[in-house]
Protein backbone atom coordinates (compact mmCIF):
# COMPACT_ATOMS: atom_id res chain seq x y z
CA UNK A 1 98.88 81.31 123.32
CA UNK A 2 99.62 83.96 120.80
CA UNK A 3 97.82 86.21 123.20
CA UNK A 4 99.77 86.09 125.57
CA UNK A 5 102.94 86.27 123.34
CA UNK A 6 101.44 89.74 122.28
CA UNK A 7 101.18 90.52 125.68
CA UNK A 8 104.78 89.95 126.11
CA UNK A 9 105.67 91.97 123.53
CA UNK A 10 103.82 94.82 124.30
CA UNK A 11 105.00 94.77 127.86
CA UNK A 12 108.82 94.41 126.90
CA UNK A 13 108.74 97.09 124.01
CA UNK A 14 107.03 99.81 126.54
CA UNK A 15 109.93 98.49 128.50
CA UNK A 16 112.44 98.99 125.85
CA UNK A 17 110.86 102.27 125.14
CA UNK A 18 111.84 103.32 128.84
CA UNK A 19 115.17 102.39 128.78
CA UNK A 20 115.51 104.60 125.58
CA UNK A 21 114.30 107.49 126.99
CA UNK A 22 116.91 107.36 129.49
CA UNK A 23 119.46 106.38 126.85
CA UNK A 24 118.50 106.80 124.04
CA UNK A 25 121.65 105.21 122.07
CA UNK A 26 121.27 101.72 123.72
CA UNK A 27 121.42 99.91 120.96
CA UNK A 28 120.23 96.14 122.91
CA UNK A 29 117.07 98.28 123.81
CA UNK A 30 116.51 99.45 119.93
CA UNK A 31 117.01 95.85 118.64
CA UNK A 32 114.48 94.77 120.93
CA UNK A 33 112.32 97.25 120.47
CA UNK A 34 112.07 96.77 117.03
CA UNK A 35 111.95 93.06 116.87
CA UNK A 36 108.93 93.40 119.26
CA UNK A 37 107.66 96.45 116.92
CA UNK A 38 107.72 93.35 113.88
CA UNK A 39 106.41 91.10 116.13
CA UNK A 40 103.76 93.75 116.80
CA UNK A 41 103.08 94.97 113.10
CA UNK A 42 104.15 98.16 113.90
CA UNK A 43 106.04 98.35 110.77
CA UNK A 44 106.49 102.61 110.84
CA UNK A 45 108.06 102.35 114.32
CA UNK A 46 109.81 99.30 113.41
CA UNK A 47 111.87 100.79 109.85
CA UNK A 48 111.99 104.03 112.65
CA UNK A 49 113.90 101.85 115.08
CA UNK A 50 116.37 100.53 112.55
CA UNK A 51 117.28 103.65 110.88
CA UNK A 52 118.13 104.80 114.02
CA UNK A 53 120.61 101.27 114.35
CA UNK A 54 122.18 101.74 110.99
CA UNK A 55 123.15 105.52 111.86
CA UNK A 56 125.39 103.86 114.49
CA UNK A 57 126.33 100.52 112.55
CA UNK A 58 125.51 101.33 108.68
CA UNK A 59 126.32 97.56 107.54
CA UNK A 60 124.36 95.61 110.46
CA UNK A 61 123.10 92.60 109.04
CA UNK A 62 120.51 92.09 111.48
CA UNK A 63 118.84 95.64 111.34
CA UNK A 64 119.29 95.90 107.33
CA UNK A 65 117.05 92.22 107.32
CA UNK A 66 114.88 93.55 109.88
CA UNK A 67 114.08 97.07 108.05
CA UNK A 68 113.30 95.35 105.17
CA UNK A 69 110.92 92.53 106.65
CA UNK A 70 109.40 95.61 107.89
CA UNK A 71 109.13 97.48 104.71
CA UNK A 72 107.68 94.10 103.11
CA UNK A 73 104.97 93.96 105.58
CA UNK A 74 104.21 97.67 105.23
CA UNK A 75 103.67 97.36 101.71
CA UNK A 76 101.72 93.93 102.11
CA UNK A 77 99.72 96.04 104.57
CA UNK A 78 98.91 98.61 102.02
CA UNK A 79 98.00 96.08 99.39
CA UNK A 80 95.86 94.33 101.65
CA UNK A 81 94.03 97.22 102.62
CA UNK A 82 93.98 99.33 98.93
CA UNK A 83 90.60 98.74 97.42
CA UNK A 84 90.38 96.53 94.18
CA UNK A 85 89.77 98.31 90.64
CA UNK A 86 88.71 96.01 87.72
CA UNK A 87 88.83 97.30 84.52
CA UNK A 88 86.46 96.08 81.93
CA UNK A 89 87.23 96.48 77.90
């Protein structure tokens, strides 16, 4: 099931990224897009997406909560990935 819910997303954010390229100010297509990009763990093109909201609507609650669940899971992405150091005294 969460297969094919990828697969979803993936298929509505390339369609989202059309629908930008044609306009790039549509602002349903951006939420979408990033929501999917979340979805997705595509956290860069997610915080990308939702700079680009708050230029138009600086206090948006939706894409100030999403840009920072995105920033969360960038940096939990990092952490996950950074190799472990122990230091012995």
């Amino acid at each position: 099931m969460a297969s094919a819910v990828s697969c979803s997303c993936r298929s509505c954010l390339f369609d989202c990224r059309a629908a930008l390229k044609i306009r790039p100010s549509y602002s349903k297509a951006q939420a979408r897009a990033a929501q999917c990009c979340m979805f997705l763990r595509r956290y860069d093109e997610c915080i990308d997406l939702c700079d680009k909201m708050l230029v138009a609507s600086p206090t948006d609650k939706i894409s100030l909560e999403l840009r920072a669940q995105a920033v969360a899971g960038k940096v939990s992405l990092v952490e996950q990935n950074s190799p472990l150091v122990c230091v012995l005294n």
